[in-house]
N, C-alpha and C. Protein backbone atom coordinates (compact mmCIF):
# COMPACT_ATOMS: atom_id res chain seq x y z
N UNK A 1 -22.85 -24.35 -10.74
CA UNK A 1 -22.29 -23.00 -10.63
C UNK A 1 -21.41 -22.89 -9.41
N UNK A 2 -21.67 -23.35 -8.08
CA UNK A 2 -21.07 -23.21 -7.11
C UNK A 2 -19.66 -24.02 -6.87
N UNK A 3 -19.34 -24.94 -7.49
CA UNK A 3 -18.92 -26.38 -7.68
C UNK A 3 -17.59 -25.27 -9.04
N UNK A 4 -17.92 -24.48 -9.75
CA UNK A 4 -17.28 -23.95 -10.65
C UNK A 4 -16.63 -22.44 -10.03
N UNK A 5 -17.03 -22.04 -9.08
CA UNK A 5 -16.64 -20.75 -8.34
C UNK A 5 -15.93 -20.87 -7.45
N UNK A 6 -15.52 -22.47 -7.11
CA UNK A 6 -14.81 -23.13 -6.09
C UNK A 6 -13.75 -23.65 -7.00
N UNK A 7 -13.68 -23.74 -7.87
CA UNK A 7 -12.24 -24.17 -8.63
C UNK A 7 -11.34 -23.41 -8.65
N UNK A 8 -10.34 -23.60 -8.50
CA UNK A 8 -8.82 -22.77 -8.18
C UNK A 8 -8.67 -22.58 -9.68
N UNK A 9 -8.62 -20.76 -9.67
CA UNK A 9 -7.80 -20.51 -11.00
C UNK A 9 -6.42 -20.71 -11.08
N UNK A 10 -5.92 -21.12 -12.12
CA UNK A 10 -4.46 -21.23 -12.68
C UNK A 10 -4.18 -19.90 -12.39
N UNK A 11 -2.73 -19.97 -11.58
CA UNK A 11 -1.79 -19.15 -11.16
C UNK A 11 -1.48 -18.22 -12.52
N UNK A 12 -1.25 -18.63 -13.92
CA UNK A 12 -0.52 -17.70 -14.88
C UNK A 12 -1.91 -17.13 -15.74
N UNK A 13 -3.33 -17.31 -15.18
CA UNK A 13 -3.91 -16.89 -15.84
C UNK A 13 -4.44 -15.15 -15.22
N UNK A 14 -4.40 -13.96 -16.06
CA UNK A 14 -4.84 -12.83 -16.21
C UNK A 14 -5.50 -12.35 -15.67
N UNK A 15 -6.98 -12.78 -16.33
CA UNK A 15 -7.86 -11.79 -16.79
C UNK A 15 -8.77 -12.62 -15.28
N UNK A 16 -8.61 -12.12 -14.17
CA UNK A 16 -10.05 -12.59 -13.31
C UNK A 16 -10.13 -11.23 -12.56
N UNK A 17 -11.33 -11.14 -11.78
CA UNK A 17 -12.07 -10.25 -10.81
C UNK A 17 -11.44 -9.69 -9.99
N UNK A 18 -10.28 -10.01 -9.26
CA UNK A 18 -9.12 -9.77 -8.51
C UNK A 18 -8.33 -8.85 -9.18
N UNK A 19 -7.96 -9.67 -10.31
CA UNK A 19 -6.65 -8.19 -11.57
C UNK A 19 -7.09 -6.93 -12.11
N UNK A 20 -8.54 -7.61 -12.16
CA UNK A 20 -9.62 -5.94 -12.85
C UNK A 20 -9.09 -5.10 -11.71
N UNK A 21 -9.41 -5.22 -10.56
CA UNK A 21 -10.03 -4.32 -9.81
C UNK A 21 -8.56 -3.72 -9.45
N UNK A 22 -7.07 -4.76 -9.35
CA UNK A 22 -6.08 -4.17 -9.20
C UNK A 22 -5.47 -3.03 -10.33
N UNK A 23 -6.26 -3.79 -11.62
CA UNK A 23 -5.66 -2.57 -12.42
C UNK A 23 -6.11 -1.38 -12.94
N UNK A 24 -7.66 -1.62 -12.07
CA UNK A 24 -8.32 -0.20 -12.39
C UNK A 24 -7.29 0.80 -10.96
N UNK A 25 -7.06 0.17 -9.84
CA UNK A 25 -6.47 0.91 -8.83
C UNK A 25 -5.22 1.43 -9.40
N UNK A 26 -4.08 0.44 -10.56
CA UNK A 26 -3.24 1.28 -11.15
C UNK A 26 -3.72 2.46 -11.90
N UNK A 27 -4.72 1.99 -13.02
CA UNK A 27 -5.13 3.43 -13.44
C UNK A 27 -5.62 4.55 -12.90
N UNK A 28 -6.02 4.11 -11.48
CA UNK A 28 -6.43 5.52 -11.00
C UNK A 28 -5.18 6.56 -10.80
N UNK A 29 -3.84 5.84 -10.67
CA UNK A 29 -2.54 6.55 -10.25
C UNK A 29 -2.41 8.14 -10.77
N UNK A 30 -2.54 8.02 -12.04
CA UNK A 30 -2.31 9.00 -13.30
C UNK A 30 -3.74 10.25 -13.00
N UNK A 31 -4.89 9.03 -13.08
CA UNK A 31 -6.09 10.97 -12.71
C UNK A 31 -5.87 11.27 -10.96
N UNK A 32 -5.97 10.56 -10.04
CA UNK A 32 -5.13 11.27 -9.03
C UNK A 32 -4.09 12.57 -9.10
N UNK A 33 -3.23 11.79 -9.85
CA UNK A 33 -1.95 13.03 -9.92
C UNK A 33 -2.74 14.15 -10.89
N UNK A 34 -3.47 14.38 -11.99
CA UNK A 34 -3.88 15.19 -12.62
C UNK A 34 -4.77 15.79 -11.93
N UNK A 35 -5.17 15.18 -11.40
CA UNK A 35 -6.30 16.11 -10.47
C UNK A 35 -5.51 17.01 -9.77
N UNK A 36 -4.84 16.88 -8.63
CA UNK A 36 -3.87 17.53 -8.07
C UNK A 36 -3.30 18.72 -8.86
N UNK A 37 -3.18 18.54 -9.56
CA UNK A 37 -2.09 19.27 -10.79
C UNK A 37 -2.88 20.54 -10.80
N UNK A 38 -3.93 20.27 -10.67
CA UNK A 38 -4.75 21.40 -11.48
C UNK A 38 -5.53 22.29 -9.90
N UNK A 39 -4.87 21.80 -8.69
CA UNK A 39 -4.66 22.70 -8.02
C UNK A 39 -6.07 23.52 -7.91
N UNK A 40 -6.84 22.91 -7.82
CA UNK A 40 -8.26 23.57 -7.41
C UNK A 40 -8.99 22.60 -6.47
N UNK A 41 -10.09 23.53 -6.04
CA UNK A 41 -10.87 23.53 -4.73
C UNK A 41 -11.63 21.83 -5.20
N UNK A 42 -12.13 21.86 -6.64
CA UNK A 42 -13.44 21.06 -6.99
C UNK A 42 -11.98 19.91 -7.32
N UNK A 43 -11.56 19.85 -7.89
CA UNK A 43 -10.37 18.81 -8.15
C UNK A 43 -10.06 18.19 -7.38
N UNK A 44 -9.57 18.87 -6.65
CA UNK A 44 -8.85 18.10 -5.28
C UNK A 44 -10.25 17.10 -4.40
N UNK A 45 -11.50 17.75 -4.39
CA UNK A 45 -12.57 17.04 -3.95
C UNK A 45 -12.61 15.49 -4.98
N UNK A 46 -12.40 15.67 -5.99
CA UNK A 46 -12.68 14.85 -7.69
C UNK A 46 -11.29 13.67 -6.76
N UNK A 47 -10.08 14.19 -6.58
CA UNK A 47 -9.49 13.29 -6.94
C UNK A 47 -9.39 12.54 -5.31
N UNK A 48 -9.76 13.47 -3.98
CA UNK A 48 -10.12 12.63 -2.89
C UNK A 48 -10.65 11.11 -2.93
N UNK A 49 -11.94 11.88 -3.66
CA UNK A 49 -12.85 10.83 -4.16
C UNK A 49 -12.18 9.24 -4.78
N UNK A 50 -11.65 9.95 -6.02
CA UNK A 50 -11.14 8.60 -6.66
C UNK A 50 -9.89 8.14 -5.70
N UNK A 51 -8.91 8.51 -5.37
CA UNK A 51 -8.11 8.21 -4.50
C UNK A 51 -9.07 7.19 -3.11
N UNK A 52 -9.98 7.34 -2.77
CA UNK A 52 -10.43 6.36 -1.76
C UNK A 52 -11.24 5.60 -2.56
N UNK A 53 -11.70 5.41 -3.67
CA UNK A 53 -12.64 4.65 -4.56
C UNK A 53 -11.50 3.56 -4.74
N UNK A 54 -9.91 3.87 -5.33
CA UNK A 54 -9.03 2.90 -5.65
C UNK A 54 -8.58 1.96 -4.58
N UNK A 55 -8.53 3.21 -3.00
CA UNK A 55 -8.21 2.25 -1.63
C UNK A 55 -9.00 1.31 -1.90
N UNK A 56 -10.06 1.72 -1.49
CA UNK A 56 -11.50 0.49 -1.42
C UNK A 56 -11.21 -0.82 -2.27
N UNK A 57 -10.97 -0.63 -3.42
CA UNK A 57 -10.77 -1.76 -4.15
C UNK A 57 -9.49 -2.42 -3.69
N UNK A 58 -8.20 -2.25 -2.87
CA UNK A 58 -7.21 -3.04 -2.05
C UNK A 58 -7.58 -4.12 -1.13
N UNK A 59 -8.89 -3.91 -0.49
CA UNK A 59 -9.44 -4.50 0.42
C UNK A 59 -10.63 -5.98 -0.45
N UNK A 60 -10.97 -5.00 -1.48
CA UNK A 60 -12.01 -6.28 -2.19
C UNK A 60 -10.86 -7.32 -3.33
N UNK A 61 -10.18 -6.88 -3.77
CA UNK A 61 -9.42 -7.95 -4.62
C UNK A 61 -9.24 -8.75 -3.97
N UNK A 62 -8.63 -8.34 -3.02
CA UNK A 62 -8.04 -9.87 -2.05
C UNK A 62 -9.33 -10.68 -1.51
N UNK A 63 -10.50 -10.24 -1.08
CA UNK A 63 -11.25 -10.72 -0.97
C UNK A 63 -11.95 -11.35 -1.74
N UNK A 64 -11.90 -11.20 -3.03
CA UNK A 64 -12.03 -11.81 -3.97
C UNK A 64 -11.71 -13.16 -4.30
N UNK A 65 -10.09 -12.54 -4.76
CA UNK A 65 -8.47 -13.95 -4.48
C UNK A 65 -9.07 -15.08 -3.72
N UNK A 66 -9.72 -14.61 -2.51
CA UNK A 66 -9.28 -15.44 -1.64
C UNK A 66 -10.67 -16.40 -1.13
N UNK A 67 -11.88 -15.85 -1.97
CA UNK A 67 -13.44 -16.49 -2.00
C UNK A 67 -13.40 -16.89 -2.85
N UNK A 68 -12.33 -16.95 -4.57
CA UNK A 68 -12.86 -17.67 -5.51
C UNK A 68 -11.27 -18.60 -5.63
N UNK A 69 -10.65 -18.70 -5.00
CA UNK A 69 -9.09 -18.97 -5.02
C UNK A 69 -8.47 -18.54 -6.33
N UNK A 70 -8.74 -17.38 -6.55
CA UNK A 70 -8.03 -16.24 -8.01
C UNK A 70 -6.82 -15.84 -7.47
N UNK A 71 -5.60 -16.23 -6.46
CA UNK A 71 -4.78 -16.30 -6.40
C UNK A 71 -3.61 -16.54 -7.58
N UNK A 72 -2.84 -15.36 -8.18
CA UNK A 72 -2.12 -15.53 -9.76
C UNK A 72 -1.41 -15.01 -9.47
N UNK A 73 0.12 -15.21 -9.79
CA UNK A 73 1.30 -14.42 -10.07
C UNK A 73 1.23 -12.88 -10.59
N UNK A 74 0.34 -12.62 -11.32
CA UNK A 74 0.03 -11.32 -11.76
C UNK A 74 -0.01 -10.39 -10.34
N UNK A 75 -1.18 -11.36 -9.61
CA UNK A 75 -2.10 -10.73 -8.43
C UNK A 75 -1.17 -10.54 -7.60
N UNK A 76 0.20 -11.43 -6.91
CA UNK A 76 0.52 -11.42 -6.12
C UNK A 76 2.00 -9.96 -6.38
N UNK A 77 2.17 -10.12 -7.89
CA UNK A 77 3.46 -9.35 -7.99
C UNK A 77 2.48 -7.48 -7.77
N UNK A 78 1.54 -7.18 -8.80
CA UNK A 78 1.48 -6.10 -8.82
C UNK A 78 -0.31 -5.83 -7.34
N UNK A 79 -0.44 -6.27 -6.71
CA UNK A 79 -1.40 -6.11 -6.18
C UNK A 79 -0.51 -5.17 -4.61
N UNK A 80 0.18 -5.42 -4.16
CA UNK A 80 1.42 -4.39 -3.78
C UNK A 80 2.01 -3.66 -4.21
N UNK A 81 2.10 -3.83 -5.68
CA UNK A 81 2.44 -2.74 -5.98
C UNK A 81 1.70 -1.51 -6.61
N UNK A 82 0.67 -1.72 -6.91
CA UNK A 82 -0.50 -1.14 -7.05
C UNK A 82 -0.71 0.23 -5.97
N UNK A 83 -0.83 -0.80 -4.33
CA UNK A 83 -0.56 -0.01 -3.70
C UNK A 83 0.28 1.54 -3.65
N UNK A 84 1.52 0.73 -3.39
CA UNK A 84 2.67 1.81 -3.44
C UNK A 84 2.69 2.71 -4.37
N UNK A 85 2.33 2.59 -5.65
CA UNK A 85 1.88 3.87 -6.63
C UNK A 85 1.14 4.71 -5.78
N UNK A 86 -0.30 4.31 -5.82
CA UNK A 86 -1.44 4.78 -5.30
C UNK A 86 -0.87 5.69 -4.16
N UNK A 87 -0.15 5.17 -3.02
CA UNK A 87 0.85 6.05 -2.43
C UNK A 87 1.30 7.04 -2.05
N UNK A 88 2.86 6.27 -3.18
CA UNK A 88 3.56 7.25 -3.52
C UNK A 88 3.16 8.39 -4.56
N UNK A 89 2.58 8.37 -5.30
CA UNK A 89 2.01 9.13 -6.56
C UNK A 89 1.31 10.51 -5.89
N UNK A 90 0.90 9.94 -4.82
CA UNK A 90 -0.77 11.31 -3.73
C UNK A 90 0.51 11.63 -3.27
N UNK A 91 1.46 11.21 -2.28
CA UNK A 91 2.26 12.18 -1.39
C UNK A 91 3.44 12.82 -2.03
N UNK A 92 3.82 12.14 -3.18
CA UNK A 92 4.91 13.38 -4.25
C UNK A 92 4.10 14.35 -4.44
N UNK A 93 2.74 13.92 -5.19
CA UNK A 93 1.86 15.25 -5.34
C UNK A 93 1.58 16.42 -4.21
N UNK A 94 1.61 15.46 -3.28
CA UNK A 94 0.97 16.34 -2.10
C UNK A 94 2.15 17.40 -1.73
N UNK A 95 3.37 16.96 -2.00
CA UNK A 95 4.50 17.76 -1.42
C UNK A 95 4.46 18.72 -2.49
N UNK A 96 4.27 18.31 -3.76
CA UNK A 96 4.09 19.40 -4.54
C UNK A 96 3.41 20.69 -4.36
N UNK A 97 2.29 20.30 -3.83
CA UNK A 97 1.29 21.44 -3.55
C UNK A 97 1.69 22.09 -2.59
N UNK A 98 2.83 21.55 -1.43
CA UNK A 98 3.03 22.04 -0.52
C UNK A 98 1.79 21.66 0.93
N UNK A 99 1.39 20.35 0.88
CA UNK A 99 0.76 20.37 1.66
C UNK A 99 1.39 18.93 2.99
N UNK A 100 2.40 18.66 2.84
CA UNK A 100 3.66 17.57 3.52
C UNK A 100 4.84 18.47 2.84
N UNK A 101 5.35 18.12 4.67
CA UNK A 101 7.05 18.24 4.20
C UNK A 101 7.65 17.32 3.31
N UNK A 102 8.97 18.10 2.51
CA UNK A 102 9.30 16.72 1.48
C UNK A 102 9.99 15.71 2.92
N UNK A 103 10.48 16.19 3.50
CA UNK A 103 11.04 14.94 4.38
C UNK A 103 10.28 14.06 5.59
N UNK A 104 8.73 14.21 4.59
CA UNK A 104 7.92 12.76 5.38
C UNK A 104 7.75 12.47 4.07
N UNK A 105 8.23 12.75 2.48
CA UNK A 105 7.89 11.71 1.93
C UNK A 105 8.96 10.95 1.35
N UNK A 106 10.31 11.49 1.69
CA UNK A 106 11.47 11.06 1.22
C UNK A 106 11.75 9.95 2.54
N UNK A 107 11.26 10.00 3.39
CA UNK A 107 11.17 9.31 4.86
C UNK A 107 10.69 7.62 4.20
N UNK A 108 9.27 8.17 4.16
CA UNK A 108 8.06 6.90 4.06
C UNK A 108 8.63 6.44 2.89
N UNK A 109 8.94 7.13 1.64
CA UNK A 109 9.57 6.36 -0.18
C UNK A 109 10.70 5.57 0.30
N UNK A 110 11.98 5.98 1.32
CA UNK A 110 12.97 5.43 1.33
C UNK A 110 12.53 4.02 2.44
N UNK A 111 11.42 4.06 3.21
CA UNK A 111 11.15 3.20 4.01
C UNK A 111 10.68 1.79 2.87
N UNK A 112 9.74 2.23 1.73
CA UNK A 112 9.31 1.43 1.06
C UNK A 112 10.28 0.28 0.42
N UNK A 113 11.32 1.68 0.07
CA UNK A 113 12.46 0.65 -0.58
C UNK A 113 13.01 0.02 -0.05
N UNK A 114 13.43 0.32 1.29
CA UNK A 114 14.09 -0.41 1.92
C UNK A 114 13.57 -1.88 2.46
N UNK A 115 12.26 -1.69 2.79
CA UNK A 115 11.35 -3.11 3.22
C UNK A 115 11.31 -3.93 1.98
N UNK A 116 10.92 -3.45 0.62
CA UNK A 116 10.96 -4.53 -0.74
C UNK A 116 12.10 -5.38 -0.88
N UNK A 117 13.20 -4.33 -0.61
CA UNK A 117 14.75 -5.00 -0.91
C UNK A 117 14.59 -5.86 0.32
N UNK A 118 14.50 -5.79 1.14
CA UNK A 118 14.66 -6.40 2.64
C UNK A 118 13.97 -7.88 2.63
N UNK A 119 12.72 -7.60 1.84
CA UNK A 119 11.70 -8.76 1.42
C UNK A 119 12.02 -9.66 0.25
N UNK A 120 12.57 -8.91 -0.51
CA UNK A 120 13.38 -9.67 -2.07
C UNK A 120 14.57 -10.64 -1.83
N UNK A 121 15.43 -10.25 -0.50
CA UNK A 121 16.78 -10.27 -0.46
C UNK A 121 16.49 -11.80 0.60
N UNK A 122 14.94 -11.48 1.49
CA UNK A 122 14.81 -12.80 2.64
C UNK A 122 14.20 -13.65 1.71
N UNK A 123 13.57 -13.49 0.64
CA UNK A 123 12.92 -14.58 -0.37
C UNK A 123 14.12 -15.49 -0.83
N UNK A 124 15.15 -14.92 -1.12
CA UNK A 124 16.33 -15.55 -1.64
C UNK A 124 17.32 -15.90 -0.57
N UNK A 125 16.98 -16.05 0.61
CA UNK A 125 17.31 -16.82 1.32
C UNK A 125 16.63 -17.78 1.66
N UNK A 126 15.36 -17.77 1.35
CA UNK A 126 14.29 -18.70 2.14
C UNK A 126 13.63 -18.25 3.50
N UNK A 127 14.10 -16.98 3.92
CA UNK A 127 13.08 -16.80 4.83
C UNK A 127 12.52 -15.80 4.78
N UNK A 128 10.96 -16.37 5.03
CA UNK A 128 9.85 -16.01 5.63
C UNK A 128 9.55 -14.50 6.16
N UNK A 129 9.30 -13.43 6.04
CA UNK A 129 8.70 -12.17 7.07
C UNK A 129 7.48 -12.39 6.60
N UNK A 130 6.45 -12.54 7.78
CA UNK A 130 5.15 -12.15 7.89
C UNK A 130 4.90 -10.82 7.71
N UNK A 131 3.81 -10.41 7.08
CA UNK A 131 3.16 -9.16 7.80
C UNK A 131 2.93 -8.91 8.48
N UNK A 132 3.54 -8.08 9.59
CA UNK A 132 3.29 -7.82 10.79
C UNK A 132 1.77 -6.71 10.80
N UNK A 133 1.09 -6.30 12.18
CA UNK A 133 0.33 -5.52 12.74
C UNK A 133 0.41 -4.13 12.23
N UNK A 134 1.72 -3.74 12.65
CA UNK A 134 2.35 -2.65 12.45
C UNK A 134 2.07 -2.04 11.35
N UNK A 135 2.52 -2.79 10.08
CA UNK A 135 2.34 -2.65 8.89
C UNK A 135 1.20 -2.06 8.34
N UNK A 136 0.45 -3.40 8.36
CA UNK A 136 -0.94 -3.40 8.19
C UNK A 136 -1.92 -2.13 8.10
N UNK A 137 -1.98 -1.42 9.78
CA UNK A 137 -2.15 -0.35 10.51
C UNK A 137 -1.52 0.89 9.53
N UNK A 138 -0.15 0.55 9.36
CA UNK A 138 0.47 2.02 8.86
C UNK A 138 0.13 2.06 7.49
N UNK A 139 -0.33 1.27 6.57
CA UNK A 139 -0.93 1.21 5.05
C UNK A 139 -2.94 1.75 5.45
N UNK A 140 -3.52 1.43 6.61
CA UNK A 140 -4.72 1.59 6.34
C UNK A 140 -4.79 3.44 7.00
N UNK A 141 -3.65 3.76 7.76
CA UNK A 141 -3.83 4.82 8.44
C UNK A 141 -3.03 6.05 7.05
N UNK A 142 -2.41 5.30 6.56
CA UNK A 142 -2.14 6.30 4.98
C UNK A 142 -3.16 6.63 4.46
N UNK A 143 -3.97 5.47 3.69
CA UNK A 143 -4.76 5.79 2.77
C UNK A 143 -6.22 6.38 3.46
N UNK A 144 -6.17 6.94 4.67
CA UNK A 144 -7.14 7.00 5.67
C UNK A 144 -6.30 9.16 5.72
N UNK A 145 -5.77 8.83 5.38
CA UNK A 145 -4.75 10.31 5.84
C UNK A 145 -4.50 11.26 4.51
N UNK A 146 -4.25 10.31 3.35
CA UNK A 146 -4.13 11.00 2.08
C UNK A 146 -5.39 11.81 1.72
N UNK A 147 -6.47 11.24 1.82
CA UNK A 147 -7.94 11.93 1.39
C UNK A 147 -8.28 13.47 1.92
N UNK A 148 -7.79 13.05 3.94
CA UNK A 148 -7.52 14.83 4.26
C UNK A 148 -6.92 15.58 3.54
N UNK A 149 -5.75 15.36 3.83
CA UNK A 149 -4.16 16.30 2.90
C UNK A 149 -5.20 16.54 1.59
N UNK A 150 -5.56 15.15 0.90
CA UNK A 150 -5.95 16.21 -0.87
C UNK A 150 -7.03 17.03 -0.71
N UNK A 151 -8.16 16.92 0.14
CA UNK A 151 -9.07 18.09 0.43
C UNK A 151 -8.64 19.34 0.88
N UNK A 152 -8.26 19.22 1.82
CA UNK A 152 -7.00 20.43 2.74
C UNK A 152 -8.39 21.38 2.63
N UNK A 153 -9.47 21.21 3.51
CA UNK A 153 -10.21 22.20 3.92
C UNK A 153 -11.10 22.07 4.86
N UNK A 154 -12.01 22.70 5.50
CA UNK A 154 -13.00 22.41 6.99
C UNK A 154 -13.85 21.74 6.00
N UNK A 155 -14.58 20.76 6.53
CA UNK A 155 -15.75 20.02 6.04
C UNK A 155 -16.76 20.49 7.10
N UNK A 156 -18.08 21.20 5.97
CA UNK A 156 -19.21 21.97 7.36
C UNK A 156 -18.52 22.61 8.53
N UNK A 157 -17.19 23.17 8.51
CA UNK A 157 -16.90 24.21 8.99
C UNK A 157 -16.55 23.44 10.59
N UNK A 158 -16.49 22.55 10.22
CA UNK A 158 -16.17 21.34 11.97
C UNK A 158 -15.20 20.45 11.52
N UNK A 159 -14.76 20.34 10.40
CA UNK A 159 -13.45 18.97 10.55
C UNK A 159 -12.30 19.42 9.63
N UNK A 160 -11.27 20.31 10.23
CA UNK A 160 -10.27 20.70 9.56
C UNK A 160 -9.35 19.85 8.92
N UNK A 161 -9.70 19.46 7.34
CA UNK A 161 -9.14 18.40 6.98
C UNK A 161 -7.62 18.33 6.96
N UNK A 162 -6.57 19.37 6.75
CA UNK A 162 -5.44 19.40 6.89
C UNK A 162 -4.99 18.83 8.32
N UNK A 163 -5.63 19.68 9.04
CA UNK A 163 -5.19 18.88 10.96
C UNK A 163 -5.12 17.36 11.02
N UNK A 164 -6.45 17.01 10.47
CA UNK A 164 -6.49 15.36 10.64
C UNK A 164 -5.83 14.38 9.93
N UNK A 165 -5.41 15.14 8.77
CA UNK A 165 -4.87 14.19 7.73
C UNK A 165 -3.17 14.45 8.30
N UNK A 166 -2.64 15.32 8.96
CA UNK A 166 -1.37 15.54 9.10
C UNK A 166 -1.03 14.85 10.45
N UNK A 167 -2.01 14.92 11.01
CA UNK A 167 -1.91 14.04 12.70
C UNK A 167 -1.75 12.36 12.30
N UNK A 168 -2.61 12.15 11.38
CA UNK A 168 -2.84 10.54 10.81
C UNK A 168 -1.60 10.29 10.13
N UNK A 169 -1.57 11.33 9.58
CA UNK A 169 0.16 10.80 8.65
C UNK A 169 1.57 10.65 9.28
N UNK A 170 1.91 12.07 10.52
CA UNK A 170 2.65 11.52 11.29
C UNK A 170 2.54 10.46 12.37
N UNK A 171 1.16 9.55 12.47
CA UNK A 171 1.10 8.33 12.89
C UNK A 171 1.37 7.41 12.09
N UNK A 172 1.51 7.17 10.64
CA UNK A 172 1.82 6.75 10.04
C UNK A 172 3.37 6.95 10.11
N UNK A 173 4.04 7.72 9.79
CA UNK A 173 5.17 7.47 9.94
C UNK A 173 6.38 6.71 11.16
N UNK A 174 5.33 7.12 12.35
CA UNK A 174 5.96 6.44 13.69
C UNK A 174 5.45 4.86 13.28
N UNK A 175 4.63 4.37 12.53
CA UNK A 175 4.32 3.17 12.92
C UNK A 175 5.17 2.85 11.71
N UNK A 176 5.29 3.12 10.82
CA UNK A 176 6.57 3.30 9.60
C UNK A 176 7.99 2.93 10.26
N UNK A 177 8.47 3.14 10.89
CA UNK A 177 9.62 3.00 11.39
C UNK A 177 9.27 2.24 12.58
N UNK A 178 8.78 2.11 13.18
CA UNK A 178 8.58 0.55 13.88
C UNK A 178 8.20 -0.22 13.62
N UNK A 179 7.80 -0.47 12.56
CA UNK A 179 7.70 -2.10 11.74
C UNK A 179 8.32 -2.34 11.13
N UNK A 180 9.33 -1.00 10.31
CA UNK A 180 10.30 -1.72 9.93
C UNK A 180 11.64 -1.82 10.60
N UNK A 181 11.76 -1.53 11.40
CA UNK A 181 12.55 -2.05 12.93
C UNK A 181 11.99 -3.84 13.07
N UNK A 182 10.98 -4.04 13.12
CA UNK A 182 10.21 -5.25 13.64
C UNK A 182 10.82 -6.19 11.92
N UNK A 183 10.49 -5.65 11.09
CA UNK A 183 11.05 -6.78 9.92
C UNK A 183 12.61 -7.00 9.61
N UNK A 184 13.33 -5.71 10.58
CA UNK A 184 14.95 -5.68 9.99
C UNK A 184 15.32 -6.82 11.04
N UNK A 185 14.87 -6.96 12.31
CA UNK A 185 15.06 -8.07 13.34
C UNK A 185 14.37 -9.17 13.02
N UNK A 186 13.11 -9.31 12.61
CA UNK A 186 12.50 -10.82 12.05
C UNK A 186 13.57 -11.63 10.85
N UNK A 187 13.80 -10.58 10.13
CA UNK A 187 14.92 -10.87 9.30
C UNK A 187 16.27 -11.63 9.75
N UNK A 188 16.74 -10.96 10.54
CA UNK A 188 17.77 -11.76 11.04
C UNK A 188 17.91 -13.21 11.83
N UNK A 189 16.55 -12.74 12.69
CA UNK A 189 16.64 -13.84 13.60
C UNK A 189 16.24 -15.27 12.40
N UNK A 190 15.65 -15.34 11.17
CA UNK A 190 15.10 -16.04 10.50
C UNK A 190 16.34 -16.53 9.55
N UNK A 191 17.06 -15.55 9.39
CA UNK A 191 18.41 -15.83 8.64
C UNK A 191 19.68 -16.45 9.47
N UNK A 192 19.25 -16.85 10.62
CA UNK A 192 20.01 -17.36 11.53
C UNK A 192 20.00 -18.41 11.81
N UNK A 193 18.09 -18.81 12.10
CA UNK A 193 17.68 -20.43 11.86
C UNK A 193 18.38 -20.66 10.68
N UNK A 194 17.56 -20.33 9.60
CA UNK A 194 18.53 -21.04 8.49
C UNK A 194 19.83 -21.32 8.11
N UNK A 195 20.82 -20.78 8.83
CA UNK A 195 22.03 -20.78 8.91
C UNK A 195 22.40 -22.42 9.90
N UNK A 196 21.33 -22.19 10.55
CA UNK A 196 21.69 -23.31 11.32
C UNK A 196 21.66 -24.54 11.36
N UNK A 197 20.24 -24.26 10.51
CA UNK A 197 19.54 -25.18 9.71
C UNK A 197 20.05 -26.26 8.49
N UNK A 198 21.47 -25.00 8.20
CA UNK A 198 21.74 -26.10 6.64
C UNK A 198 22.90 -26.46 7.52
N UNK A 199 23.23 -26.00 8.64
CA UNK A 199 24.91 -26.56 9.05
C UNK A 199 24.09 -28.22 9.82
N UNK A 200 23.38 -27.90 10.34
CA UNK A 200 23.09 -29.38 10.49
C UNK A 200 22.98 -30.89 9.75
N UNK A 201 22.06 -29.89 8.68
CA UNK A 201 22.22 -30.42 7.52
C UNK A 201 23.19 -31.02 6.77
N UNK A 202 24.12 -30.44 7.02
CA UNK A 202 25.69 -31.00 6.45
C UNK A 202 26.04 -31.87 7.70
């Protein structure tokens, strides 16, 4: 058994423990937003809930991936993007309700795009951006921030969830724009080796 849990799954195969859990986090996208929709006290508690039930599972897939080597093309394309639904989906909603300005979410959406393209565009050069710190931080301090915003009420009359979730989010956004400051310069300087790299080469 152990000897079989240690075998590297094939990259084009599906169906493992890692993809479940990413694609139950896509399906949560859709009752999130319905919850919201419906703009009540018990809802918004309902979809807190599932909204950090789907975080949670970001943290175990990979842990998964990476204890049974379930590492797959599936995993690697939509397991980010999973994310970014999860997201983007709570803070369109959230602006809906009126509980974020639209211009922290037209901010953070246009930041997203801009880092994918940024990441798509250094793949096809051949270079490399790590994940930086920065990053990291500003994805765990979101999904750490969205749960306030969808409650938007005192918990036991001591933790004003709107305050905390709006303080966390505009930390999120400062660390939003300094990492991707930090990848628009990793970028270059990496597209520069390589520049240099093939002239030698010749």
């Amino acid at each position: 058994m152990m000897e079989q849990s240690q075998q590297t799954t094939d990259a084009l195969t599906f169906d493992t423990p890692p993809n479940r859990l990413t694609l139950l986090r896509m399906i949560a996208v859709p009752g999130v937003v319905y919850l919201l929709a419906q703009r009540s006290s018990s809802y918004d508690i309902a979809a807190a809930v599932l909204f950090s039930l789907a975080a949670i599972t970001d943290y175990f897939d990979g842990y998964l991936a990476r204890a049974y080597k379930a590492v797959t093309i599936f995993g690697k394309l939509m397991d980010p993007l999973a994310d970014k639904f999860l997201v983007v989906g709570a803070l369109i909603m959230l602006q809906q309700v009126e509980r974020i300005h639209p211009y922290l979410v037209i901010l953070l959406i246009c930041r997203e795009m801009g880092i994918t393209s940024l990441r798509a565009l250094a793949a096809g050069e051949g270079v490399i951006i790590a994940a930086g710190s920065g990053g990291k931080w500003k994805a765990a301090i979101q999904m750490v921030a969205i749960p306030f915003l969808i409650v938007n009420e005192e918990i036991f009359g001591l933790i004003p969830c709107h305050i905390v979730g709006s303080i966390l989010l505009y930390i999120s956004v400062a660390l939003s724009l300094t990492s991707a400051s930090t990848y628009v310069v990793d970028f270059f300087k990496g597209l520069k080796q390589q520049m240099r790299q093939r002239q030698k080469e010749k």
